[in-house]
PDB file of N, CA and C in Angstrom:
ATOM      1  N   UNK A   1      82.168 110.082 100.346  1.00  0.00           N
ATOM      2  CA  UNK A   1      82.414 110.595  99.011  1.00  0.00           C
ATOM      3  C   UNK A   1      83.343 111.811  99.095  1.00  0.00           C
ATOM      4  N   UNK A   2      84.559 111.428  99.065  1.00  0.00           N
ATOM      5  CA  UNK A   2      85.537 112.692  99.178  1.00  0.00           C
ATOM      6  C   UNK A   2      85.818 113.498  97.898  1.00  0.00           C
ATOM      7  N   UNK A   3      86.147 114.598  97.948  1.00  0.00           N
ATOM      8  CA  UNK A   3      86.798 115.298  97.400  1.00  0.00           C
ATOM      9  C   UNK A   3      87.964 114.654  97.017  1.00  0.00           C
ATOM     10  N   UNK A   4      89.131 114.935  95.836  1.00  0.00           N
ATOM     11  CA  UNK A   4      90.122 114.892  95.926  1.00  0.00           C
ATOM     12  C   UNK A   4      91.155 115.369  94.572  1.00  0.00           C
ATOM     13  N   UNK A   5      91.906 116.070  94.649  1.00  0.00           N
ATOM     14  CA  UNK A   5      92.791 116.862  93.613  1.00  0.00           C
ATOM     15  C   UNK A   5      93.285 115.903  92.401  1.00  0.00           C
ATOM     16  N   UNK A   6      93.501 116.068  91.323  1.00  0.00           N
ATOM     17  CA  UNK A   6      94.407 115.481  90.611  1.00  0.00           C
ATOM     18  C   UNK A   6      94.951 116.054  89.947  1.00  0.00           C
ATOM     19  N   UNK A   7      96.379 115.501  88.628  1.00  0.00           N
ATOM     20  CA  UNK A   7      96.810 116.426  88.088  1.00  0.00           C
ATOM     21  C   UNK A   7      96.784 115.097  86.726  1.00  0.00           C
ATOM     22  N   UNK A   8      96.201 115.442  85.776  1.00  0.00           N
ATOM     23  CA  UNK A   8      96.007 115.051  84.305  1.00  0.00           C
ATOM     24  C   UNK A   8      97.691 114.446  83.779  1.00  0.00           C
ATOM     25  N   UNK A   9      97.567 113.054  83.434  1.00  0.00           N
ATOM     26  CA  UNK A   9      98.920 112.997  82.969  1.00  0.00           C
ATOM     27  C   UNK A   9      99.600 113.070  81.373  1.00  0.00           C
ATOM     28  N   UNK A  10      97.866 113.017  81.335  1.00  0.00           N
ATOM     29  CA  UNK A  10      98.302 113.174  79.512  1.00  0.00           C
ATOM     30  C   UNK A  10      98.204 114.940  79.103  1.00  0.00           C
ATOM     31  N   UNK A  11      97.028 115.347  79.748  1.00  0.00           N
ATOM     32  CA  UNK A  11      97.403 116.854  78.840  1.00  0.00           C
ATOM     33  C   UNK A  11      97.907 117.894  79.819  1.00  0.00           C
ATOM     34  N   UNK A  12      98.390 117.778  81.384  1.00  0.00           N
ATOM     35  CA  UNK A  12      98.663 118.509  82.350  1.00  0.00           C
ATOM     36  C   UNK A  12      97.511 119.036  83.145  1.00  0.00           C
ATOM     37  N   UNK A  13      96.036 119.239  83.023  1.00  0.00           N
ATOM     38  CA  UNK A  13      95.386 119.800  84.208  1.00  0.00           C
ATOM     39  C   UNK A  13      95.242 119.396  85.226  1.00  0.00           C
ATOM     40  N   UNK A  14      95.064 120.351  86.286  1.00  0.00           N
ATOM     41  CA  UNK A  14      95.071 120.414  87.355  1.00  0.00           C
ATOM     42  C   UNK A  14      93.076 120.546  87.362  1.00  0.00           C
ATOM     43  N   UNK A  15      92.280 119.888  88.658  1.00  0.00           N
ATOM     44  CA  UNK A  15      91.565 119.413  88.830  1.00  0.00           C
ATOM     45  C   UNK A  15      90.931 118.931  90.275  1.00  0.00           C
ATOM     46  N   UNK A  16      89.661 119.288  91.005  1.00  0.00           N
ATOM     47  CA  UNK A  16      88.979 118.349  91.910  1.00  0.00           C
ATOM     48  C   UNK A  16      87.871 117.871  91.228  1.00  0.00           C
ATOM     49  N   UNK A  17      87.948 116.536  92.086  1.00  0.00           N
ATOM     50  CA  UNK A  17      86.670 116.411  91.205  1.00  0.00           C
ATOM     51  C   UNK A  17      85.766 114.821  92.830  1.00  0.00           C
ATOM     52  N   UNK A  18      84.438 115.110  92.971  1.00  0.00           N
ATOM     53  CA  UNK A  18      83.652 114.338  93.590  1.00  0.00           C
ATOM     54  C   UNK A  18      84.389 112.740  93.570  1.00  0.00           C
ATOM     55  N   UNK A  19      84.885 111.586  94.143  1.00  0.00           N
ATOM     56  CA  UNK A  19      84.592 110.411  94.022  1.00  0.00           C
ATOM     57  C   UNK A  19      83.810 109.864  94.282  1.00  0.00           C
ATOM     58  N   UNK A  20      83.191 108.899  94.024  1.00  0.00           N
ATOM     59  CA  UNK A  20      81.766 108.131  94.225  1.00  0.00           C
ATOM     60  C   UNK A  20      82.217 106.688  94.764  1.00  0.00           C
ATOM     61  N   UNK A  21      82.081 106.269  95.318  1.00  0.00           N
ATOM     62  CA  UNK A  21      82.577 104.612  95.384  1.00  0.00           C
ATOM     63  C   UNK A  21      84.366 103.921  95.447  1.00  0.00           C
ATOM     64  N   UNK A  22      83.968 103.282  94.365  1.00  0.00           N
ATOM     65  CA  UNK A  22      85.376 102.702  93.706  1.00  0.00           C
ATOM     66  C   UNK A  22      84.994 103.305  92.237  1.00  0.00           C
ATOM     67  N   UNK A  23      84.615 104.660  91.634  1.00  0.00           N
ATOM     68  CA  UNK A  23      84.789 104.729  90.584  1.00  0.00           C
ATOM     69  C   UNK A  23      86.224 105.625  90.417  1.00  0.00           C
ATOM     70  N   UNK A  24      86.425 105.607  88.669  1.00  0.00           N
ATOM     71  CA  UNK A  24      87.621 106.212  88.560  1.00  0.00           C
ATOM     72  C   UNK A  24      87.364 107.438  87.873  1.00  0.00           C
ATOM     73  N   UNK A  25      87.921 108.558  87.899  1.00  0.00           N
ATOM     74  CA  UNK A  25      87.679 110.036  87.901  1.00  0.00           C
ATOM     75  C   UNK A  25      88.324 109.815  86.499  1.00  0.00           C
ATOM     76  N   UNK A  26      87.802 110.716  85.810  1.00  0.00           N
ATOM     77  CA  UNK A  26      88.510 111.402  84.505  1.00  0.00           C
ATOM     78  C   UNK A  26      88.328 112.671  84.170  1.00  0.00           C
ATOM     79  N   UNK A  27      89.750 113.201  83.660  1.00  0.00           N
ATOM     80  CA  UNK A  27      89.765 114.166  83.094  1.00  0.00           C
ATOM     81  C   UNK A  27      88.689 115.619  82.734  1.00  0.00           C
ATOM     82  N   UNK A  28      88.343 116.155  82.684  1.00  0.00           N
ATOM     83  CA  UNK A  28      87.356 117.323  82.334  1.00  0.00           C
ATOM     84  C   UNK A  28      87.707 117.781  81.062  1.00  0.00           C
ATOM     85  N   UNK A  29      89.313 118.128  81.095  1.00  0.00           N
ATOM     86  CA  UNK A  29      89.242 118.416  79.690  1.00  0.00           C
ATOM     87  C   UNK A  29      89.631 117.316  78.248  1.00  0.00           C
ATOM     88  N   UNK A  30      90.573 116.014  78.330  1.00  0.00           N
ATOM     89  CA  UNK A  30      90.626 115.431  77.418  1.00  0.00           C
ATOM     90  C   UNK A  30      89.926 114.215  78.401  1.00  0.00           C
ATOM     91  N   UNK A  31      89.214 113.768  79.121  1.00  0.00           N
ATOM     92  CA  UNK A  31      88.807 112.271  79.501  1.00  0.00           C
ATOM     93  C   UNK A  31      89.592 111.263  79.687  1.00  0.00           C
ATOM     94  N   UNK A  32      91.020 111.816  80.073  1.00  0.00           N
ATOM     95  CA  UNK A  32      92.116 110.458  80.362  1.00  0.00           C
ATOM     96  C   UNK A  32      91.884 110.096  81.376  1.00  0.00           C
ATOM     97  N   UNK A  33      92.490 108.735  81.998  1.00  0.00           N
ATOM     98  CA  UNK A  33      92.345 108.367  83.368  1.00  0.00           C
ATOM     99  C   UNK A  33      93.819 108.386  83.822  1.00  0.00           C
ATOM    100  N   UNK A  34      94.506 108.759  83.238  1.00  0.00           N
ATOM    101  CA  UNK A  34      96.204 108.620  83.549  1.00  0.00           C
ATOM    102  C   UNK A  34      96.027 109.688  84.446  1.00  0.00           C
ATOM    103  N   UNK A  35      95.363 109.642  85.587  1.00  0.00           N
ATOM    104  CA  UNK A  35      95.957 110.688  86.478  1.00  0.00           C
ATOM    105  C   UNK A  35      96.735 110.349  87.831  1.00  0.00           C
ATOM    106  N   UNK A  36      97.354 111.415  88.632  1.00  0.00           N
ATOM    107  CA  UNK A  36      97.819 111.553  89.325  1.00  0.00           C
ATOM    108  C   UNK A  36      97.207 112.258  90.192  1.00  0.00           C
ATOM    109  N   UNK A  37      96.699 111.688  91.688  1.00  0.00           N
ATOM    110  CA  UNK A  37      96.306 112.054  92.935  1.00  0.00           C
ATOM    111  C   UNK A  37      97.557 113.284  93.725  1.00  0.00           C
ATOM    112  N   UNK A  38      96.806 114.253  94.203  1.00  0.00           N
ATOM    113  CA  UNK A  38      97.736 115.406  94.835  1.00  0.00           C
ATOM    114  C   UNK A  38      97.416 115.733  95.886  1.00  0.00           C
ATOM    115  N   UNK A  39      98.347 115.897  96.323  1.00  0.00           N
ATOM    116  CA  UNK A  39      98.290 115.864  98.033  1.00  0.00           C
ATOM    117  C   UNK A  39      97.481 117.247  98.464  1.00  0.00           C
ATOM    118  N   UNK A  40      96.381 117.777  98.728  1.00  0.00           N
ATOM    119  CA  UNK A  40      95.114 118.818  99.131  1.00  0.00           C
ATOM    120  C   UNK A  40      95.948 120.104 100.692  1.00  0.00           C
ATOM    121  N   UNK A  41      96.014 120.865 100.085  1.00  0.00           N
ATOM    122  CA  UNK A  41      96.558 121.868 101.342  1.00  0.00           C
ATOM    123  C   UNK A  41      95.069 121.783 102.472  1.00  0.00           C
ATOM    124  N   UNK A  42      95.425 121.197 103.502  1.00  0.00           N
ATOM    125  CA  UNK A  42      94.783 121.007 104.694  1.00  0.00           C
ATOM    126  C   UNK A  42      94.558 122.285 105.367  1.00  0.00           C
ATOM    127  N   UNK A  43      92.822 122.901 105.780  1.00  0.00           N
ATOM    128  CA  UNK A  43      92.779 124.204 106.290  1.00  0.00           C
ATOM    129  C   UNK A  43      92.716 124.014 107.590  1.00  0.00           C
ATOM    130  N   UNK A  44      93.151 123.215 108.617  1.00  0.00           N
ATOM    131  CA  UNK A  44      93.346 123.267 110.052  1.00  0.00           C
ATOM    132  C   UNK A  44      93.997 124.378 110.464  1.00  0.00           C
ATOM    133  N   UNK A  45      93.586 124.741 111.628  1.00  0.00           N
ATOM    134  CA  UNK A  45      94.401 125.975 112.656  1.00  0.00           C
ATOM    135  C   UNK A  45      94.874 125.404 113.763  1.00  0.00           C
ATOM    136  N   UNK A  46      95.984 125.406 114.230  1.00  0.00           N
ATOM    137  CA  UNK A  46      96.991 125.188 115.440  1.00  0.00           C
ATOM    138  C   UNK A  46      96.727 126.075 116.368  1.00  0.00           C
ATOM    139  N   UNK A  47      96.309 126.137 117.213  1.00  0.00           N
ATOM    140  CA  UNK A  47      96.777 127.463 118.114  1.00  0.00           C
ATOM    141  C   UNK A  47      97.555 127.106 119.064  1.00  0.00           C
ATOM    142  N   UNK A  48      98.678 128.013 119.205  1.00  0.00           N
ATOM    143  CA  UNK A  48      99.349 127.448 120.425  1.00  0.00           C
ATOM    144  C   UNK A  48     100.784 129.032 121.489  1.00  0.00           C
ATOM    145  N   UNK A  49     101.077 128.523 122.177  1.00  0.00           N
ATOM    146  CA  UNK A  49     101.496 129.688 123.209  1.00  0.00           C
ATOM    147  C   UNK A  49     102.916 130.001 122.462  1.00  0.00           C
ATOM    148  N   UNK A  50     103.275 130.944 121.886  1.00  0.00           N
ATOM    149  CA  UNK A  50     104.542 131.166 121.786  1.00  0.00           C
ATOM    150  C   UNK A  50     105.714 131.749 122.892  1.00  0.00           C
ATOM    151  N   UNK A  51     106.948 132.276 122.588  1.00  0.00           N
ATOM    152  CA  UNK A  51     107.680 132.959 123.427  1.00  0.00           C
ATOM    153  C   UNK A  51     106.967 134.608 123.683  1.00  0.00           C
ATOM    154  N   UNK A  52     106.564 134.689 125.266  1.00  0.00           N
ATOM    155  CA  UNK A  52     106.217 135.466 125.679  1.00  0.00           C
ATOM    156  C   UNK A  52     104.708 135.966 125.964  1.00  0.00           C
ATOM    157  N   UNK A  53     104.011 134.392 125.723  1.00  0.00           N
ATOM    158  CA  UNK A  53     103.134 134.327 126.023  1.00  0.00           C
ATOM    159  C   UNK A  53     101.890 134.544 124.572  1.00  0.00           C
ATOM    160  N   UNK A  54     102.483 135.324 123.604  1.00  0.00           N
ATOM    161  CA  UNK A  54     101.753 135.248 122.234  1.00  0.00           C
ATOM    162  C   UNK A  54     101.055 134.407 121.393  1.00  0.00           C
ATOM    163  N   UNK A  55     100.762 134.282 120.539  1.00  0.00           N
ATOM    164  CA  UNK A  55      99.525 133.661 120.048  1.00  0.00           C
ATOM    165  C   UNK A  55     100.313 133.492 118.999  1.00  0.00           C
ATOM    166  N   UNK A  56     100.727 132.086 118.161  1.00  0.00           N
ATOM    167  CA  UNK A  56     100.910 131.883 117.240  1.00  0.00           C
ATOM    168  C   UNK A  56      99.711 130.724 116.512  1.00  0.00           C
ATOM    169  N   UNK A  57      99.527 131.286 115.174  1.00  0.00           N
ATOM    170  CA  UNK A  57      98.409 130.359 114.590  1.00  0.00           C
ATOM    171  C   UNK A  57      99.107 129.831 113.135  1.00  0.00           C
ATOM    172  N   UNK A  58      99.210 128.562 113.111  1.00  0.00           N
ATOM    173  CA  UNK A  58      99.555 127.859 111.926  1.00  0.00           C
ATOM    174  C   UNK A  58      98.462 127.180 111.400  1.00  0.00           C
ATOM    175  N   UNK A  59      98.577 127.073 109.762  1.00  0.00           N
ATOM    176  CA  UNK A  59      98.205 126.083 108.793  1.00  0.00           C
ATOM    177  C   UNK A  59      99.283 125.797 107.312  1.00  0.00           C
ATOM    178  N   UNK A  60      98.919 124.638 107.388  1.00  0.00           N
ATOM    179  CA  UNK A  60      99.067 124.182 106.205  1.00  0.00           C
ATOM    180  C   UNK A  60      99.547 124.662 104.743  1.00  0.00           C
ATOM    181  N   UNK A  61      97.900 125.411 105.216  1.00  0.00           N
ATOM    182  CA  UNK A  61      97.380 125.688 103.507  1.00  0.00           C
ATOM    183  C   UNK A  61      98.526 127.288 103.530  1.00  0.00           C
ATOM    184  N   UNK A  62      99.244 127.493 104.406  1.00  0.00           N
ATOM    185  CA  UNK A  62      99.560 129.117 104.493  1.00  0.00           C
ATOM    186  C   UNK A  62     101.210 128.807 104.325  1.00  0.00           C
ATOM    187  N   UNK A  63     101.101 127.712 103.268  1.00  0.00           N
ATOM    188  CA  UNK A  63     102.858 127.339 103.274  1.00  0.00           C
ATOM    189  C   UNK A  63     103.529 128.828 102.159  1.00  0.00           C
ATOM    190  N   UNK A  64     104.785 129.235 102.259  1.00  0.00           N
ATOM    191  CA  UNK A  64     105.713 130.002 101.639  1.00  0.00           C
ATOM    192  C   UNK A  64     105.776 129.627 100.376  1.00  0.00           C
ATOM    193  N   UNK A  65     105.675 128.468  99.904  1.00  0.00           N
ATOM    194  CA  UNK A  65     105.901 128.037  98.733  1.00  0.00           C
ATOM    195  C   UNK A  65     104.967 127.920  97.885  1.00  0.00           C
ATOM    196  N   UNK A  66     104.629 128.439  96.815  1.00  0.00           N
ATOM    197  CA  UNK A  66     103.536 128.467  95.923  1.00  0.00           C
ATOM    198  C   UNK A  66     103.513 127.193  95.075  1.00  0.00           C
ATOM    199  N   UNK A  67     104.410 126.279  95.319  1.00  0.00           N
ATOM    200  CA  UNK A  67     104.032 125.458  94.772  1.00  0.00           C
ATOM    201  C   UNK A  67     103.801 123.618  94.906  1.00  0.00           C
ATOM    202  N   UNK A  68     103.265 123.997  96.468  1.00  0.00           N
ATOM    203  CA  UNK A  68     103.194 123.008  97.507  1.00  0.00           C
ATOM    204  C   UNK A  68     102.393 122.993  98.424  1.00  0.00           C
ATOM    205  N   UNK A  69     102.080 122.362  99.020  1.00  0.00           N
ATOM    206  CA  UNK A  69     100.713 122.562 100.303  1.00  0.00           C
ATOM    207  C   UNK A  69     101.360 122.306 101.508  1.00  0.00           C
ATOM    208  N   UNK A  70     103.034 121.794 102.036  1.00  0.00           N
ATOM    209  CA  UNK A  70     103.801 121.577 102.994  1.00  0.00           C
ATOM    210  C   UNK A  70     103.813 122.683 103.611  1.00  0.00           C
ATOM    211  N   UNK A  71     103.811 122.633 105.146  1.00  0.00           N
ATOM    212  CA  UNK A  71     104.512 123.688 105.660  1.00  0.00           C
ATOM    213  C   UNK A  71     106.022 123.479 105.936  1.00  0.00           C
ATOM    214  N   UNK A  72     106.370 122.012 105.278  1.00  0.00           N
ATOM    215  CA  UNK A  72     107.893 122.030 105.626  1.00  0.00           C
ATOM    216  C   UNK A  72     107.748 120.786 104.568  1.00  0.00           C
ATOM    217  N   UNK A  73     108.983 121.586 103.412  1.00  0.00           N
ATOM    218  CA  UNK A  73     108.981 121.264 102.206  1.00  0.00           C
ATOM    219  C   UNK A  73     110.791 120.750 101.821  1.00  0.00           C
ATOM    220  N   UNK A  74     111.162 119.836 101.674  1.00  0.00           N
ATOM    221  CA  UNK A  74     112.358 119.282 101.904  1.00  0.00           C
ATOM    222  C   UNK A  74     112.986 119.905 100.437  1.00  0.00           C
ATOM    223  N   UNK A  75     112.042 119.680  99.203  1.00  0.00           N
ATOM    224  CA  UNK A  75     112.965 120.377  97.947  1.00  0.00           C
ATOM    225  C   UNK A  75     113.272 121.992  97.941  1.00  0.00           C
ATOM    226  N   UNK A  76     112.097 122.601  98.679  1.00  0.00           N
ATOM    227  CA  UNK A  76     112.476 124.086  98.668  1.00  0.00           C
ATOM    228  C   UNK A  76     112.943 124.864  99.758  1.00  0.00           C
ATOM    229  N   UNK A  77     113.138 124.202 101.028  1.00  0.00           N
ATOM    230  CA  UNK A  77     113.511 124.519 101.946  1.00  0.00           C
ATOM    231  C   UNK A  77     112.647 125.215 102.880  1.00  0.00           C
ATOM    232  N   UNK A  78     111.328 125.462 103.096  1.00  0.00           N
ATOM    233  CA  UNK A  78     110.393 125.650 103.878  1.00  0.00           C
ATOM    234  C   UNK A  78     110.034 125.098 105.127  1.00  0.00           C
ATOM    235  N   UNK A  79     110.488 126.006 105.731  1.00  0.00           N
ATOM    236  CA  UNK A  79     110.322 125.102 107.290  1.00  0.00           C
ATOM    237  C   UNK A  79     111.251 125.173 108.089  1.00  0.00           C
TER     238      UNK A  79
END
């Protein structure tokens, strides 16, 4: 039973909400089903050796762009 984001296509909200099965999620605020599934900023940590022996730690969720969950984002140039 995952989690998973959507974004409302009839009145615009943004949204998680429980799935159960094969049921279909609706809306919270008008009850449409016209939604759109969104891709979830992933909280994994990388650790790995940089130049000089340093500690670099990446995620996901810690992208530049506020309006994306990529850490390498082809429309805004991130990455």
């Amino acid at each position: 039973m995952p989690i998973y984001e959507y974004k409302c296509n009839t009145c615009g909200e943004n949204f998680e909400t429980l799935v159960m099965g094969g049921s279909t999620p609706e809306c919270p605020s008008c009850d449409s089903q016209d939604l759109s599934r969104l891709m979830s900023a992933c909280g994994f940590i990388s650790k790995s050796s940089g130049p000089g022996g340093e500690t670099q730690v990446k995620s996901s969720a810690s992208s530049a762009c506020g309006s994306c969950s990529s850490s390498s984002c082809s429309s805004c140039g991130v990455g």
